[in-house]
N, C-alpha and C. Protein backbone atom coordinates (compact mmCIF):
# COMPACT_ATOMS: atom_id res chain seq x y z
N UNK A 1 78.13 106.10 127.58
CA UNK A 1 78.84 106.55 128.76
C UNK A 1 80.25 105.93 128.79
N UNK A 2 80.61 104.51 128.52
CA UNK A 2 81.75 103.73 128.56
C UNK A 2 82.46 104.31 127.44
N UNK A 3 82.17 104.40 126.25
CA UNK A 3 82.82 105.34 124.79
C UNK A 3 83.62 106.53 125.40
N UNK A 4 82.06 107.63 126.57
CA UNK A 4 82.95 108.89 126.63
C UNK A 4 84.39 108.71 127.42
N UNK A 5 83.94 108.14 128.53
CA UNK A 5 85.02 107.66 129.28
C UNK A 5 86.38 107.19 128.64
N UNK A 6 86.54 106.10 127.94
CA UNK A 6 87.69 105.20 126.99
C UNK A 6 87.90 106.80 126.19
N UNK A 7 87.56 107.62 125.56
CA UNK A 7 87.53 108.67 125.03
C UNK A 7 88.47 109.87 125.85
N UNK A 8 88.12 110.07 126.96
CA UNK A 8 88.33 110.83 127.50
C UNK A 8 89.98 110.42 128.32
N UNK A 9 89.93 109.06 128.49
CA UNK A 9 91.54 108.29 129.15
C UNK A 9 92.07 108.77 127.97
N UNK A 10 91.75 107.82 127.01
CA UNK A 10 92.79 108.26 125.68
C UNK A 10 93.54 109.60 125.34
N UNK A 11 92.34 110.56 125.81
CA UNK A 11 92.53 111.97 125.20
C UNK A 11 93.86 112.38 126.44
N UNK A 12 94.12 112.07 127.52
CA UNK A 12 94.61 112.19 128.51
C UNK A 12 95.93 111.58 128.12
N UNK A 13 96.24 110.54 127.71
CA UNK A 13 97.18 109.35 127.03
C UNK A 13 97.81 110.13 126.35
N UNK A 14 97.36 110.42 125.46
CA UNK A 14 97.66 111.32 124.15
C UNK A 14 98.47 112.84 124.39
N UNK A 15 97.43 113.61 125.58
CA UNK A 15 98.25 114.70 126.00
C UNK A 15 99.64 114.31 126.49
N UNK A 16 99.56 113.33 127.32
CA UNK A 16 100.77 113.21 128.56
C UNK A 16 101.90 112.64 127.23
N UNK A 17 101.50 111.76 126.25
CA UNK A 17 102.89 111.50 125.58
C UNK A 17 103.49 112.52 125.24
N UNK A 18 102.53 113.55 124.33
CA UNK A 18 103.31 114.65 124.07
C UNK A 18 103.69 115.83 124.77
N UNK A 19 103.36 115.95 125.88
CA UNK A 19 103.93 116.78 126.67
C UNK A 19 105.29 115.86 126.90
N UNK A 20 105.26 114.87 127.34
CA UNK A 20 106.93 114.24 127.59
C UNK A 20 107.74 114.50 126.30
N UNK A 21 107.08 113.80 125.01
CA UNK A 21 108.03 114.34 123.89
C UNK A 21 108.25 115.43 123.88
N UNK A 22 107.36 116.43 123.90
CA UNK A 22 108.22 118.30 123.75
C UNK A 22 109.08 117.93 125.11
N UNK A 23 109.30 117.80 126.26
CA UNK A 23 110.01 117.76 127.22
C UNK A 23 111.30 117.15 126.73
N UNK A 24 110.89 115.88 126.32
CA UNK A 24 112.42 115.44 125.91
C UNK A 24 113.27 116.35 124.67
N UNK A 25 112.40 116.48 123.71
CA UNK A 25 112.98 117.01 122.74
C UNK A 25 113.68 118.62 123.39
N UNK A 26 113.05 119.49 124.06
CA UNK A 26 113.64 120.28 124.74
C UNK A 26 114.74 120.66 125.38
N UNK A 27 115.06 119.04 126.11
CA UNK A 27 115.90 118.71 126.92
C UNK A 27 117.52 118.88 126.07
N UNK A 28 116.65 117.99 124.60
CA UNK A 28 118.03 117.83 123.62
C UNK A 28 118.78 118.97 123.12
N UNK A 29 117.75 119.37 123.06
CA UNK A 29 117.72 120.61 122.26
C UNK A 29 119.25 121.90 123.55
N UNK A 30 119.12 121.65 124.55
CA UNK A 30 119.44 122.32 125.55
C UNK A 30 121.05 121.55 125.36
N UNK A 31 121.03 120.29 125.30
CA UNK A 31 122.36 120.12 125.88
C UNK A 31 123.03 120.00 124.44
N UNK A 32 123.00 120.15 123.45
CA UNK A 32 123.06 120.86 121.75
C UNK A 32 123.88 122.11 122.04
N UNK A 33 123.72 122.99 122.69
CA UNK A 33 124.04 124.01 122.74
C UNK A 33 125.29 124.74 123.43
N UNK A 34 126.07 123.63 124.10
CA UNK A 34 127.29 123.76 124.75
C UNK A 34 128.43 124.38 123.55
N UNK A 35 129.13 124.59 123.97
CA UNK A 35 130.43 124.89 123.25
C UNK A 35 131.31 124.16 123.38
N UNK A 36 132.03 123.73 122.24
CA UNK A 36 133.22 123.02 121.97
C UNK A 36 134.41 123.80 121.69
N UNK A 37 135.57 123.36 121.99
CA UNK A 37 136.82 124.06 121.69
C UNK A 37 137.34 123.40 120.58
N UNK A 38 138.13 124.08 119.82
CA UNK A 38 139.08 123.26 118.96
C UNK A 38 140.18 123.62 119.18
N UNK A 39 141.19 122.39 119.61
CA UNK A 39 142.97 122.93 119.84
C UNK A 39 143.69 122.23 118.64
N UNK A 40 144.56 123.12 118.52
CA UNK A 40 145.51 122.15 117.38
C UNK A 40 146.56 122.30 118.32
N UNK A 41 147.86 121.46 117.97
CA UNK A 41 148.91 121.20 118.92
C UNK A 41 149.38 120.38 117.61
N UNK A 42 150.88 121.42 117.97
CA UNK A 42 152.17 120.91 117.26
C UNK A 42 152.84 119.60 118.13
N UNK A 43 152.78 118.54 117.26
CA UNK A 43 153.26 117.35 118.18
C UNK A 43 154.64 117.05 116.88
N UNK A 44 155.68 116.36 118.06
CA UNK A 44 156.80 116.20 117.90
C UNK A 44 157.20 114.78 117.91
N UNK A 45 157.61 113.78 116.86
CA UNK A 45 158.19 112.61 117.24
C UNK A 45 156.93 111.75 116.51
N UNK A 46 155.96 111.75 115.71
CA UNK A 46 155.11 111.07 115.19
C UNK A 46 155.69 110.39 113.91
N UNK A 47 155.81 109.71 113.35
CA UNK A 47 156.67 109.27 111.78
C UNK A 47 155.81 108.54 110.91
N UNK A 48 154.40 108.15 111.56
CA UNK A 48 153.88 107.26 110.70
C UNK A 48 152.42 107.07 111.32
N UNK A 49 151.66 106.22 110.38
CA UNK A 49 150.02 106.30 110.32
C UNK A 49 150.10 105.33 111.71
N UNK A 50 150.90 104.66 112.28
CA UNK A 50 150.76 104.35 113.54
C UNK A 50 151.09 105.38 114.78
N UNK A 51 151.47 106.35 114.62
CA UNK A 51 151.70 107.28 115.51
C UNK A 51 150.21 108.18 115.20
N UNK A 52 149.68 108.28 114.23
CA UNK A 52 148.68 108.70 114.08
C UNK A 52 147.41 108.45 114.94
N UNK A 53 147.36 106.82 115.09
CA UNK A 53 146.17 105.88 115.31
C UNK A 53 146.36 106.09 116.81
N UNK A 54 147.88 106.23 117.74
CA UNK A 54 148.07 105.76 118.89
C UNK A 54 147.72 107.30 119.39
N UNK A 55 148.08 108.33 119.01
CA UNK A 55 147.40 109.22 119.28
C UNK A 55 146.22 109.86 119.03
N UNK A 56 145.27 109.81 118.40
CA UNK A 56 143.84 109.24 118.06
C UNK A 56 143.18 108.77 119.81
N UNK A 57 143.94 107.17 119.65
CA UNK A 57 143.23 106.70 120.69
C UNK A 57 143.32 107.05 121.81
N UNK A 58 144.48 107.20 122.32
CA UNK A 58 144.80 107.70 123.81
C UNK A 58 143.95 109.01 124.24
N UNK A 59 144.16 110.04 123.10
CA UNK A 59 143.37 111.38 123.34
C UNK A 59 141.76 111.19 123.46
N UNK A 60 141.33 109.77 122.45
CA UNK A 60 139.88 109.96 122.66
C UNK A 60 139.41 109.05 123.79
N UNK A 61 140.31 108.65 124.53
CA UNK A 61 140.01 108.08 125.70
C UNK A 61 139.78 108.90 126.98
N UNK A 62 139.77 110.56 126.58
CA UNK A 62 139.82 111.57 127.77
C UNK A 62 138.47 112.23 127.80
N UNK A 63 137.87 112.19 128.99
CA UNK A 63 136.20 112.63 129.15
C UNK A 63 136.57 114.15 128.15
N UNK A 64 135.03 114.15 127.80
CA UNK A 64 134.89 115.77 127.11
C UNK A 64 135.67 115.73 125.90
N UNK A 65 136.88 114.53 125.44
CA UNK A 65 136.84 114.59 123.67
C UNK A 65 135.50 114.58 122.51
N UNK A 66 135.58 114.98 121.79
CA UNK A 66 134.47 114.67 120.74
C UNK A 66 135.08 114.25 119.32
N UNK A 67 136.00 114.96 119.34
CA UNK A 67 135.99 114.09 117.81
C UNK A 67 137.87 115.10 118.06
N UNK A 68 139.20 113.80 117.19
CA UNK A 68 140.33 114.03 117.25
C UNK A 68 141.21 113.79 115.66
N UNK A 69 141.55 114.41 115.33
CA UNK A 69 142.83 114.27 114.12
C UNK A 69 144.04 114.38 114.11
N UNK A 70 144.49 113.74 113.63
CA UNK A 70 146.33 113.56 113.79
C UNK A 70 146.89 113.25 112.38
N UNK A 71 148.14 114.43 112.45
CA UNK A 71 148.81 113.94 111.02
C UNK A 71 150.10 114.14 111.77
N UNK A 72 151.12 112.99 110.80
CA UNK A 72 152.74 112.83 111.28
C UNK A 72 153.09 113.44 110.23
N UNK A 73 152.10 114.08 109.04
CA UNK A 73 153.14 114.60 107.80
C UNK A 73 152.87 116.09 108.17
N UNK A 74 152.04 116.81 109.21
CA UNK A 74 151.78 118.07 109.14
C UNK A 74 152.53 118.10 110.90
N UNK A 75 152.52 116.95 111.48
CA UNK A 75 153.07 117.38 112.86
C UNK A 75 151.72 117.73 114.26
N UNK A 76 150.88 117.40 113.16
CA UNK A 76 149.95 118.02 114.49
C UNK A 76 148.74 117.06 114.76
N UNK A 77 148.31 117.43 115.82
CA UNK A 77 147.08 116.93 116.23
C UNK A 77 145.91 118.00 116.41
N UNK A 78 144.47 118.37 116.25
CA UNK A 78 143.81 118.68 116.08
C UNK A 78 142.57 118.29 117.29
N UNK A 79 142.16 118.48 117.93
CA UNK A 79 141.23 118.12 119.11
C UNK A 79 140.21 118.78 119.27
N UNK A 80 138.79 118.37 119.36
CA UNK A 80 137.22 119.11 119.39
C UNK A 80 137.38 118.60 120.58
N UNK A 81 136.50 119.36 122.08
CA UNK A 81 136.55 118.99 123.30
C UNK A 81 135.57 119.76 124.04
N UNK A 82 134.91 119.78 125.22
CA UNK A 82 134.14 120.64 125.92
C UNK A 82 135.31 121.10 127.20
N UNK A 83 135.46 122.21 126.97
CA UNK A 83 136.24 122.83 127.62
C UNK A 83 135.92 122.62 128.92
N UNK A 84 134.82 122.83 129.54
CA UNK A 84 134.27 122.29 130.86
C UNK A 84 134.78 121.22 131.49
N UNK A 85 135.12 119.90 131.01
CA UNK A 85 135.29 118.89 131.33
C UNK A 85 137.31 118.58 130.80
N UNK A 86 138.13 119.25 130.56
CA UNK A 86 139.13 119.25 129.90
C UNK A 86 139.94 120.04 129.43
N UNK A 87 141.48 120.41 129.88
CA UNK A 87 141.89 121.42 129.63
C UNK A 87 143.20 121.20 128.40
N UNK A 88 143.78 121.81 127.92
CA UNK A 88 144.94 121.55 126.17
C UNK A 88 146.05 120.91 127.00
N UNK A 89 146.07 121.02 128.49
CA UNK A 89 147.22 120.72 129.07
C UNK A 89 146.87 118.99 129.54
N UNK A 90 145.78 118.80 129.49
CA UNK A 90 145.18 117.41 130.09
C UNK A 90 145.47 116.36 128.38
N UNK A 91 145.28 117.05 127.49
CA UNK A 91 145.46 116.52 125.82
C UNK A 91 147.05 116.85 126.05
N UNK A 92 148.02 117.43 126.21
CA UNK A 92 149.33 117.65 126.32
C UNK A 92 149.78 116.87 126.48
N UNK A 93 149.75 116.11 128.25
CA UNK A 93 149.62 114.73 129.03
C UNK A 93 149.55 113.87 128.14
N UNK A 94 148.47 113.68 127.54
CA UNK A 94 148.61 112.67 126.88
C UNK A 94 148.91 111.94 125.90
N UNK A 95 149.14 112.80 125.01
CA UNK A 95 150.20 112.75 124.24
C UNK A 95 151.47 112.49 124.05
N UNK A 96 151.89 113.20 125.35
CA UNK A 96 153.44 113.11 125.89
C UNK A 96 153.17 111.54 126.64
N UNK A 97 152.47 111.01 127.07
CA UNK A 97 152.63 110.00 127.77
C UNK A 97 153.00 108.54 127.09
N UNK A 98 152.56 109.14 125.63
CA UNK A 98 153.11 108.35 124.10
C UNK A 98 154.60 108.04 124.07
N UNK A 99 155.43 109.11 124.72
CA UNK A 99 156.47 109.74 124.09
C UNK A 99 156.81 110.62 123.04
N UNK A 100 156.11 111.11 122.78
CA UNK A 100 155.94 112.64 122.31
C UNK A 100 156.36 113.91 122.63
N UNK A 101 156.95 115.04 122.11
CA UNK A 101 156.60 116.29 122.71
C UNK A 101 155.18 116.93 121.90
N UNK A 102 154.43 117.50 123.00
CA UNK A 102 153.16 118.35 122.06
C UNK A 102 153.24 120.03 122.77
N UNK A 103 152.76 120.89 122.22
CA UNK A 103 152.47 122.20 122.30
C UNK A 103 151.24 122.75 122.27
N UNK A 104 150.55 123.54 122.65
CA UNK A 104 149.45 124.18 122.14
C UNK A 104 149.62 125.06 121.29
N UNK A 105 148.79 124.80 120.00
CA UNK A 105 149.93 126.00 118.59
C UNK A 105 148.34 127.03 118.30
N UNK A 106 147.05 126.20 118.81
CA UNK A 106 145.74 127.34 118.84
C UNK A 106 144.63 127.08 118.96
N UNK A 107 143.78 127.62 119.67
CA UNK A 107 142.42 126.99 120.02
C UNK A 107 141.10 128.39 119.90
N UNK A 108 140.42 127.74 119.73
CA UNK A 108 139.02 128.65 119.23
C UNK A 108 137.73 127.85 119.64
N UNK A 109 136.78 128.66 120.09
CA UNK A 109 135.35 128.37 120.32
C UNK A 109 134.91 127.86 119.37
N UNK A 110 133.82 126.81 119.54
CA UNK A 110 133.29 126.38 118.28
C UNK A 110 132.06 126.41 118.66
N UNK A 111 131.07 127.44 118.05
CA UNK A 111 129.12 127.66 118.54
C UNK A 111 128.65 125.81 118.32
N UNK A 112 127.16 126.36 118.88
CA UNK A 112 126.47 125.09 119.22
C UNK A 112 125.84 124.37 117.71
């Protein structure tokens, strides 16, 4: 009788973890699926791998960046972002706040 019982908690144990794991994994699975933008922007006034780094950082200090590139030999900066949370003009800002001029030169959806 004590076996079926310890048997029967367990079996209960066992369900409830994995119902939470499919739940969580679900969950992930859901917020996976947003869309990212990619902007490139012609930036003006960069000369070197330190203008590179300082714009890098400043931009990835803005909610909704994900991942940023910068070249002073091509002029541009490159920005992955959730559009939701961030607009090319909020990355503009900040750039310029470097002392910079920047532009928006093109941006595209990027699937989940």
């Amino acid at each position: 009788m004590k076996s079926k019982y310890i048997l029967s908690i367990s079996a209960v144990l066992v369900i409830g973890i994995l119902a939470a794991w499919v739940a969580s994994a679900d969950g992930q699975a859901v917020q996976g699926e947003t869309e990212s933008t990619v902007s490139t922007f012609h930036v003006t006034g960069m000369t070197c791998g330190g203008c590179e780094v300082g714009v890098r950082r400043i931009v990835n200090k803005l909610d909704g960046v994900e991942k940023v590139e910068a070249s002073h030999t091509e002029g541009t900066a490159t920005v992955t972002y959730r559009a939701e949370e961030l607009t090319p003009d909020d990355i503009i800002a900040a750039i310029e706040e470097l002392g910079y001029t920047a532009e928006l030169a093109s941006d595209e959806k990027e699937g989940a």
